[in-house]
PDB file of N, CA and C in Angstrom:
ATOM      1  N   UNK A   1       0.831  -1.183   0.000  1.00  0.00           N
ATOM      2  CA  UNK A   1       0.000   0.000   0.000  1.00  0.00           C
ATOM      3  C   UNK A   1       0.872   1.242   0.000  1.00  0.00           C
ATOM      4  N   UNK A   2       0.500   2.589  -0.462  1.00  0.00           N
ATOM      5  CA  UNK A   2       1.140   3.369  -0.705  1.00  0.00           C
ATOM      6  C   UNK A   2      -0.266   4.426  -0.297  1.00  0.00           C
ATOM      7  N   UNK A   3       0.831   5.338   0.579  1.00  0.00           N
ATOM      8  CA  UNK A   3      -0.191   6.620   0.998  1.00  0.00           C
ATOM      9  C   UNK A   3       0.038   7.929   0.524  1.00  0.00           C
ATOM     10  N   UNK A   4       1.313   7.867   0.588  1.00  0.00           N
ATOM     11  CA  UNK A   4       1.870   9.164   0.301  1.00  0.00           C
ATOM     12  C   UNK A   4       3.291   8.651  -0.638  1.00  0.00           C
ATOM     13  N   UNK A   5       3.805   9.376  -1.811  1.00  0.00           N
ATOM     14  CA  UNK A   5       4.768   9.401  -2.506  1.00  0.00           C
ATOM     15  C   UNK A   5       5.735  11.095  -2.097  1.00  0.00           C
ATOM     16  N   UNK A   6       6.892  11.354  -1.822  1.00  0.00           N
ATOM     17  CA  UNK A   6       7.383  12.098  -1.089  1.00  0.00           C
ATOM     18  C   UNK A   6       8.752  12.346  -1.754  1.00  0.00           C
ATOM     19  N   UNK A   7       9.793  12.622  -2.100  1.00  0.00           N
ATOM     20  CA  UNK A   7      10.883  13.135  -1.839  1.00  0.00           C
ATOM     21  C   UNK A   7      12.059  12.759  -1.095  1.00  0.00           C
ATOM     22  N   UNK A   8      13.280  11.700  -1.236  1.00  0.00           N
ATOM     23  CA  UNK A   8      13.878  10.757  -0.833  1.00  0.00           C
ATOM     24  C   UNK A   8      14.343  11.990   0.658  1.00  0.00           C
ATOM     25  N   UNK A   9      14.239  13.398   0.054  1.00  0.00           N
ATOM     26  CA  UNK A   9      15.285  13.911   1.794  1.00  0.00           C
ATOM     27  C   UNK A   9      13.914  14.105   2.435  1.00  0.00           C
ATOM     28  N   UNK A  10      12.761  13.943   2.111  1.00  0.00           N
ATOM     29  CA  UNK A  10      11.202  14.603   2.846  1.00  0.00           C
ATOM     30  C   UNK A  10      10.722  13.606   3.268  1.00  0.00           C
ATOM     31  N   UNK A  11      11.431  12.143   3.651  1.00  0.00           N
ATOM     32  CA  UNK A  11      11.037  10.909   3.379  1.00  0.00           C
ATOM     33  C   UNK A  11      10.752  10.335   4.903  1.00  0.00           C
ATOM     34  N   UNK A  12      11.940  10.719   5.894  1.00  0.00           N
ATOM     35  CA  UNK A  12      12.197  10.490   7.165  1.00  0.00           C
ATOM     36  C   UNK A  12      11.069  11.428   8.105  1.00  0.00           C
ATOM     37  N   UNK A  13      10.827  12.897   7.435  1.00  0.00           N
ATOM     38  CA  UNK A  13       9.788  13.427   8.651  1.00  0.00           C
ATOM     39  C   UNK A  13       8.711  12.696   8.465  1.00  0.00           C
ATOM     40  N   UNK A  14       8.229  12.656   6.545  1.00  0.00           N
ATOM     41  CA  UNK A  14       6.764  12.450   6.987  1.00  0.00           C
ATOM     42  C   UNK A  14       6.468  10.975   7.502  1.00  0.00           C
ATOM     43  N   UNK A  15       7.272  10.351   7.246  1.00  0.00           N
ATOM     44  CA  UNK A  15       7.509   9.458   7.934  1.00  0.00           C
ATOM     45  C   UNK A  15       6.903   9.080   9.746  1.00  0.00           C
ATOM     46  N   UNK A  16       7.977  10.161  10.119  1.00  0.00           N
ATOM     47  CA  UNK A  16       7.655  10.070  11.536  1.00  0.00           C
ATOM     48  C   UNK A  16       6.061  10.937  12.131  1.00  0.00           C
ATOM     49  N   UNK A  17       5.779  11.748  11.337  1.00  0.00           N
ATOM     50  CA  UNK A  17       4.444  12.744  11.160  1.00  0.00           C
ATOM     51  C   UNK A  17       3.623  11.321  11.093  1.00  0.00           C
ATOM     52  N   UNK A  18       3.846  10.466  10.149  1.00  0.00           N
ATOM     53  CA  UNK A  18       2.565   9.321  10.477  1.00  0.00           C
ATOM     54  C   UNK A  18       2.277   8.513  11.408  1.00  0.00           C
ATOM     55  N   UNK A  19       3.427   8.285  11.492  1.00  0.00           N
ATOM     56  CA  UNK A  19       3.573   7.189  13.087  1.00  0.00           C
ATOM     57  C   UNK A  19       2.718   7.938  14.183  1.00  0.00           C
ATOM     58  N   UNK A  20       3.656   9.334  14.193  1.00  0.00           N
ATOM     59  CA  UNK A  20       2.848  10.245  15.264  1.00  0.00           C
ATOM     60  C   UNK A  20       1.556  10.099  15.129  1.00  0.00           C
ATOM     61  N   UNK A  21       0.675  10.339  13.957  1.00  0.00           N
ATOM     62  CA  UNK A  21      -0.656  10.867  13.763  1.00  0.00           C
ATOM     63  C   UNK A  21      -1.320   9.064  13.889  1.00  0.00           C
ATOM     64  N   UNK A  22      -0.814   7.911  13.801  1.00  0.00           N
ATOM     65  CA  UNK A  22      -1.047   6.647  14.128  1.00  0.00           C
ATOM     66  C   UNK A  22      -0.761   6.354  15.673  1.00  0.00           C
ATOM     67  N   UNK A  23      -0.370   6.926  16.705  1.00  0.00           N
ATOM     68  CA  UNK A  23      -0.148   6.449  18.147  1.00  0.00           C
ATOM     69  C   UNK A  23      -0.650   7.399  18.577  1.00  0.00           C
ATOM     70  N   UNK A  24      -1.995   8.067  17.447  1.00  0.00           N
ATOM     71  CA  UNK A  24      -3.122   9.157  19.191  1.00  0.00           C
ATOM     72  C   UNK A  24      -4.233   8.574  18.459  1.00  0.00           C
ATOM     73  N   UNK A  25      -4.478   7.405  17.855  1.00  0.00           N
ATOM     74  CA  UNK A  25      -5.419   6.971  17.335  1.00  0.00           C
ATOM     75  C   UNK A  25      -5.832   5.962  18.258  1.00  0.00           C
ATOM     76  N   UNK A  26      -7.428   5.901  18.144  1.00  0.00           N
ATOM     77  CA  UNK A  26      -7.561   4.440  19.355  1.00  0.00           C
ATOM     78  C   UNK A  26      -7.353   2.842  19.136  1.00  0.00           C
ATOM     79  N   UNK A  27      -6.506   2.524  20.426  1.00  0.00           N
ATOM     80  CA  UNK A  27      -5.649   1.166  19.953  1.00  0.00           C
ATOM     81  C   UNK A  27      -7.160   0.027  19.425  1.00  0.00           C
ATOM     82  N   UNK A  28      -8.238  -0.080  19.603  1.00  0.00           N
ATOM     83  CA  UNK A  28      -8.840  -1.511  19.410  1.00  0.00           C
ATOM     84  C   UNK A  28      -9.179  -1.057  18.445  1.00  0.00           C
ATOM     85  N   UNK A  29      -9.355  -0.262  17.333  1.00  0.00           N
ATOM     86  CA  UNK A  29     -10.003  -0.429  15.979  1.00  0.00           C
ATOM     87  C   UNK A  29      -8.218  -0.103  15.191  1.00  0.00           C
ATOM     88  N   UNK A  30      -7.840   0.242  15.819  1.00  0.00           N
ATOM     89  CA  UNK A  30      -6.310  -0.239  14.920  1.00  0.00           C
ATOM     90  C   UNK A  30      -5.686  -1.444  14.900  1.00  0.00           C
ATOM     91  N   UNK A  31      -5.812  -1.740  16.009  1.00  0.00           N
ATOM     92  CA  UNK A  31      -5.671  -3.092  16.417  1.00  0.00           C
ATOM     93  C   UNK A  31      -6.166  -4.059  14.917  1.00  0.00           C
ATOM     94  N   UNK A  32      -8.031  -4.027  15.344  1.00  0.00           N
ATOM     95  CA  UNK A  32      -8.558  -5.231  14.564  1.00  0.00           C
ATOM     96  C   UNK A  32      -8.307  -4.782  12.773  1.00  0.00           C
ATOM     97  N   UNK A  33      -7.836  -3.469  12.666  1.00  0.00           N
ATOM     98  CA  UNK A  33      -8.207  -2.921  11.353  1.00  0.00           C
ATOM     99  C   UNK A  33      -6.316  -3.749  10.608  1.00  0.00           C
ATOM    100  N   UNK A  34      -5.605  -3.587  11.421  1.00  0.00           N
ATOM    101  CA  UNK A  34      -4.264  -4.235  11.183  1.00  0.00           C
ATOM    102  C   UNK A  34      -4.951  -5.815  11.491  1.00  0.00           C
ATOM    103  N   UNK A  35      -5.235  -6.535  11.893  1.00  0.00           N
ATOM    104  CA  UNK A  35      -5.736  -7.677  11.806  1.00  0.00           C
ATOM    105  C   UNK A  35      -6.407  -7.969  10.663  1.00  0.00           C
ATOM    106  N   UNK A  36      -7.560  -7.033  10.078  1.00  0.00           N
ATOM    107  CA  UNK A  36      -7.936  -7.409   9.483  1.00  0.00           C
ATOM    108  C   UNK A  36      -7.605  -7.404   7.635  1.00  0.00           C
ATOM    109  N   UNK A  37      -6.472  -6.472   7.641  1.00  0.00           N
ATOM    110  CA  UNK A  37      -5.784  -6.227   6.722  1.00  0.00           C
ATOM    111  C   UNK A  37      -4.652  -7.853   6.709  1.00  0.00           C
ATOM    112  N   UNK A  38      -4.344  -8.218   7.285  1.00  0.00           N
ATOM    113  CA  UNK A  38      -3.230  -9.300   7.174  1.00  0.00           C
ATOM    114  C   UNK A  38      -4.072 -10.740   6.957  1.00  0.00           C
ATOM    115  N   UNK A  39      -5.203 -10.666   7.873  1.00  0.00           N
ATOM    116  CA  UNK A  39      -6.369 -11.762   7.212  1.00  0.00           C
ATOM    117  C   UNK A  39      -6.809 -11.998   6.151  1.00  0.00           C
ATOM    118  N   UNK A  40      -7.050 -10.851   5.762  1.00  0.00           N
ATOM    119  CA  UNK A  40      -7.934 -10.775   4.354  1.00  0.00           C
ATOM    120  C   UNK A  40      -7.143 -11.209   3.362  1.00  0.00           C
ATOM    121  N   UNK A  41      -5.722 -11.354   3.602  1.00  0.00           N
ATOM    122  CA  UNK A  41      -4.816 -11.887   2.836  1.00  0.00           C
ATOM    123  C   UNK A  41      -4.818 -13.074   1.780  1.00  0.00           C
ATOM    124  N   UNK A  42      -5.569 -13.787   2.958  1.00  0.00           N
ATOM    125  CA  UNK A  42      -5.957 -15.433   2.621  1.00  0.00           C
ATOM    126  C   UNK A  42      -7.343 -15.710   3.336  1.00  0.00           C
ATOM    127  N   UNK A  43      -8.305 -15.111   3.646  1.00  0.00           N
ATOM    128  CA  UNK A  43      -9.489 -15.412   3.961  1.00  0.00           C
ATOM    129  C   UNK A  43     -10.518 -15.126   2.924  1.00  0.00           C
ATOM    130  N   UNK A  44     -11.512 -16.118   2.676  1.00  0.00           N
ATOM    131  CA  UNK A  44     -12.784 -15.694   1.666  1.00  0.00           C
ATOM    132  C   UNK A  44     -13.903 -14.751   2.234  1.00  0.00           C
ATOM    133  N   UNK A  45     -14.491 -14.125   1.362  1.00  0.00           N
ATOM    134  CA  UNK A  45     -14.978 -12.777   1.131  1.00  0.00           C
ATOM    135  C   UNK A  45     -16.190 -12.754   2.638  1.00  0.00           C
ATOM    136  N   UNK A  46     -16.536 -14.271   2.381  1.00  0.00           N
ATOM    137  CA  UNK A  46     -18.128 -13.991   3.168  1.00  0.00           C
ATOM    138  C   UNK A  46     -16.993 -13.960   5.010  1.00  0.00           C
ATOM    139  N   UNK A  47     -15.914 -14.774   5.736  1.00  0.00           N
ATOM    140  CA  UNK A  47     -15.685 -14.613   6.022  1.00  0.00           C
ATOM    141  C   UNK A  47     -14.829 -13.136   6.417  1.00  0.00           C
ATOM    142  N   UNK A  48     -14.334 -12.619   6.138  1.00  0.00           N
ATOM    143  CA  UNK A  48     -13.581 -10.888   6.512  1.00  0.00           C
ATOM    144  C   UNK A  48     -14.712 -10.283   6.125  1.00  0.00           C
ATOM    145  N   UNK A  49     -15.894 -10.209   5.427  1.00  0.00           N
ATOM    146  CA  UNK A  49     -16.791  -9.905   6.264  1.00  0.00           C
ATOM    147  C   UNK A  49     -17.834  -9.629   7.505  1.00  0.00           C
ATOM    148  N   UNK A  50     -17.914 -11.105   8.087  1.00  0.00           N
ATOM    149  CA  UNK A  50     -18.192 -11.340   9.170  1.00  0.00           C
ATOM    150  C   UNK A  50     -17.161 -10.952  10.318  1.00  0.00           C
ATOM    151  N   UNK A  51     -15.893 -11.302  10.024  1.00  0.00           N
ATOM    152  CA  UNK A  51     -14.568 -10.349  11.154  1.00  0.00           C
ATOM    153  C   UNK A  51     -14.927  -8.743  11.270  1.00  0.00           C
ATOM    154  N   UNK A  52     -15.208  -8.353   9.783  1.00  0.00           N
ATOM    155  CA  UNK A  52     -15.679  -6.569   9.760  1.00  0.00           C
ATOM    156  C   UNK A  52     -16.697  -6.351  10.976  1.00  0.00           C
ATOM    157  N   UNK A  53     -17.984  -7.259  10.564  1.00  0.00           N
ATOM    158  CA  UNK A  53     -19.139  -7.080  11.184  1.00  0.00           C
ATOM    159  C   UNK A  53     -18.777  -7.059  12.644  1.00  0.00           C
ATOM    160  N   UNK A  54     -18.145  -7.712  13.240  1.00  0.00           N
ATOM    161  CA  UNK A  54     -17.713  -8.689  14.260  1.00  0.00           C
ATOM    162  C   UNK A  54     -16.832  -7.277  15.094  1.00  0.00           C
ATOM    163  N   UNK A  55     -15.801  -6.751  14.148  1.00  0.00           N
ATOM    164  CA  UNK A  55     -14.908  -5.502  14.540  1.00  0.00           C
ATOM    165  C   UNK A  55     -15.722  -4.427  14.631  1.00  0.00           C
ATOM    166  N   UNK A  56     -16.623  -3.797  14.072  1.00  0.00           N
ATOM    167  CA  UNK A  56     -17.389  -2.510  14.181  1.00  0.00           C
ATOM    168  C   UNK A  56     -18.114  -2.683  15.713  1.00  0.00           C
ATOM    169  N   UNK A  57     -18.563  -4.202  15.710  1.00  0.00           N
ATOM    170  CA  UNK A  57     -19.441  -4.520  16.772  1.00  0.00           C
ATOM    171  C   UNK A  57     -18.849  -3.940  17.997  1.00  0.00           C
ATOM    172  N   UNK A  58     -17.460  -4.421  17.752  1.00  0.00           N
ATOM    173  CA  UNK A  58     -16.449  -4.338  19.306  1.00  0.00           C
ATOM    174  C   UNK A  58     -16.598  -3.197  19.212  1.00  0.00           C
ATOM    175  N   UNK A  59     -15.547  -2.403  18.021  1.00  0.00           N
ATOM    176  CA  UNK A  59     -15.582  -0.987  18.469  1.00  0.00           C
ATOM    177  C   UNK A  59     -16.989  -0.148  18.817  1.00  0.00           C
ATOM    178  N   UNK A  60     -18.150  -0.483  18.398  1.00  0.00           N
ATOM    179  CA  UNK A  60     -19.242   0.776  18.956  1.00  0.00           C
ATOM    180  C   UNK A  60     -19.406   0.728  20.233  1.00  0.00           C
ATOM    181  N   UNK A  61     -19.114  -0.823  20.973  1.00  0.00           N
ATOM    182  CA  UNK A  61     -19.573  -0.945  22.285  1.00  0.00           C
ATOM    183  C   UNK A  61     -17.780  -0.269  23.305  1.00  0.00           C
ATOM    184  N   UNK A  62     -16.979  -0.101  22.663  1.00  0.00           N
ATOM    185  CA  UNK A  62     -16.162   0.338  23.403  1.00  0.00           C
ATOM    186  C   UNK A  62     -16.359   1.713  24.245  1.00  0.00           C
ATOM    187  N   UNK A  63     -15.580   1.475  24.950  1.00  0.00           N
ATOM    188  CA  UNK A  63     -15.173   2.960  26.331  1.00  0.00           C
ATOM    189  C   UNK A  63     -15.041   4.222  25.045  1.00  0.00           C
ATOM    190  N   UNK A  64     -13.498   3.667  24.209  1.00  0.00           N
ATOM    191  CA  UNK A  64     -13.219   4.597  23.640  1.00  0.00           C
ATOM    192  C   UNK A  64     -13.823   5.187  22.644  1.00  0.00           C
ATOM    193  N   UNK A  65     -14.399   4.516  22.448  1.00  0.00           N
ATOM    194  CA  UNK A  65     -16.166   5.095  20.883  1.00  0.00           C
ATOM    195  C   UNK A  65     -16.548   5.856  21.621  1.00  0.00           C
ATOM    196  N   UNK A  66     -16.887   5.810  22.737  1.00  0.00           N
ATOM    197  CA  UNK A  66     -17.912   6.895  23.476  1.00  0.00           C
ATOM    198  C   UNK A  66     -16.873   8.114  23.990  1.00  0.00           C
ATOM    199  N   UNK A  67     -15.827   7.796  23.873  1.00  0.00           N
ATOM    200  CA  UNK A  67     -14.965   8.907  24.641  1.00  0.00           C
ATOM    201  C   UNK A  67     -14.610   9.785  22.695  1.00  0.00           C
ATOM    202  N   UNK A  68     -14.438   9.081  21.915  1.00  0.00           N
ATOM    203  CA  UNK A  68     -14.281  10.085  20.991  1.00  0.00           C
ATOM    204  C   UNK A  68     -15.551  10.621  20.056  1.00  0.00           C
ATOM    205  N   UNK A  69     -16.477   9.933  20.242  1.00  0.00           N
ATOM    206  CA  UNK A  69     -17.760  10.973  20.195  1.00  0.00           C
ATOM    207  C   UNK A  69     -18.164  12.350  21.033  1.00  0.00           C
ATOM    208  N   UNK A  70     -17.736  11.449  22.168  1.00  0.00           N
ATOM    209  CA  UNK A  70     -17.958  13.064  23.463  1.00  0.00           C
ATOM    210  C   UNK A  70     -16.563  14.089  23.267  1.00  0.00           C
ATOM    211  N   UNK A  71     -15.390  13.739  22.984  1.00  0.00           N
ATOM    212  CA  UNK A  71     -14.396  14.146  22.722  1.00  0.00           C
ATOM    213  C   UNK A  71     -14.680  15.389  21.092  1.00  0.00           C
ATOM    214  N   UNK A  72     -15.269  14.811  20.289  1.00  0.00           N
ATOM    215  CA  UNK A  72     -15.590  15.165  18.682  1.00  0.00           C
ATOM    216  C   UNK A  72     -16.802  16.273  19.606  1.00  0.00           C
ATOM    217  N   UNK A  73     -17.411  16.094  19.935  1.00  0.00           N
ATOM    218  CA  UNK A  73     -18.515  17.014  20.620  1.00  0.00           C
ATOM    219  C   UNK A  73     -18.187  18.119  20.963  1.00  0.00           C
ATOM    220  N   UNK A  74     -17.263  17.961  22.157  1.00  0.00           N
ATOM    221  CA  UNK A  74     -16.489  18.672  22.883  1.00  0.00           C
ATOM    222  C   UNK A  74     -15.288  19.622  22.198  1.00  0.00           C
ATOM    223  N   UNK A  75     -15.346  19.537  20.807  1.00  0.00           N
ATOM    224  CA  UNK A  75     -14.177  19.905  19.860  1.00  0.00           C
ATOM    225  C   UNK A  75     -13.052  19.971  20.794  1.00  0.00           C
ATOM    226  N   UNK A  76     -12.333  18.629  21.711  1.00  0.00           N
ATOM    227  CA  UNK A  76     -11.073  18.491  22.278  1.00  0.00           C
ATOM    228  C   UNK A  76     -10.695  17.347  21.366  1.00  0.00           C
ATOM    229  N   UNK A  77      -9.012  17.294  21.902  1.00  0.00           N
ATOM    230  CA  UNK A  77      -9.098  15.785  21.258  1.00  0.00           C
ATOM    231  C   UNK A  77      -9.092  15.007  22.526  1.00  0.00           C
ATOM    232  N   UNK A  78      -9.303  13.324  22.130  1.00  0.00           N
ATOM    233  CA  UNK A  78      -9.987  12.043  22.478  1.00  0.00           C
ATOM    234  C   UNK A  78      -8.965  11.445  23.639  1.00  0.00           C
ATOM    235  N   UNK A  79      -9.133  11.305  24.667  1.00  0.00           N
ATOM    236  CA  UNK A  79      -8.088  10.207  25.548  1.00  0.00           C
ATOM    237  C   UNK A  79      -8.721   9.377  25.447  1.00  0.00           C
ATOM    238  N   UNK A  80      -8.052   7.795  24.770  1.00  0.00           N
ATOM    239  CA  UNK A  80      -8.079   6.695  24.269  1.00  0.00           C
ATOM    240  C   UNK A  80      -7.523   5.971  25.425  1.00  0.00           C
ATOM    241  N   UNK A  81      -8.047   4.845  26.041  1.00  0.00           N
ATOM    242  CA  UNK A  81      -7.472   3.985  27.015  1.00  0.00           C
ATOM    243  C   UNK A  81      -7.229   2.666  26.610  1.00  0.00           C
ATOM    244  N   UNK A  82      -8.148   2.262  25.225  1.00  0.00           N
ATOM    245  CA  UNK A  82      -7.864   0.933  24.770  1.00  0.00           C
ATOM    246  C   UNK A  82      -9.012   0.106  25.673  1.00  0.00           C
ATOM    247  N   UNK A  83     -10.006   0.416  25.888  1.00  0.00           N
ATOM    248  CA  UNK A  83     -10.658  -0.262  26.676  1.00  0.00           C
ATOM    249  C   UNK A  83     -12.432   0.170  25.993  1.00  0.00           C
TER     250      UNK A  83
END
């Protein structure tokens, strides 16, 4: 996958700019979303479907769904606990 195409000396910040902007994100839908990217690899369609279904499920009922809705509300940003 390719997100961004960049500039071999512009290569190292944005680099680290993503990582950054990837570790204030909330860990259980990154979590299953990297899971479900490496599954889908070799899993059939009707299955990584049902993992999708299965992942949205987790994440709506999470702590942190509700903390970055009230967070998005609140125009702050989100403290994510992973829970």
């Amino acid at each position: 996958m390719v997100n961004e195409v960049v500039p071999r000396d512009e290569l190292m910040g944005v680099t680290w700019k993503m990582a950054t902007e990837i570790t204030q994100m909330a860990p259980i839908p990154l979590q299953l979303s990297k899971r479900a990217l490496y599954q889908g690899l070799d899993s059939q369609l009707d299955v990584q479907v049902q993992f999708e279904q299965l992942s949205q499920s987790t994440c709506f009922k999470s702590e942190d769904y509700r903390e970055g809705m009230k967070a998005f509300l609140e125009k702050r940003r989100p403290v994510f606990k992973g829970k």
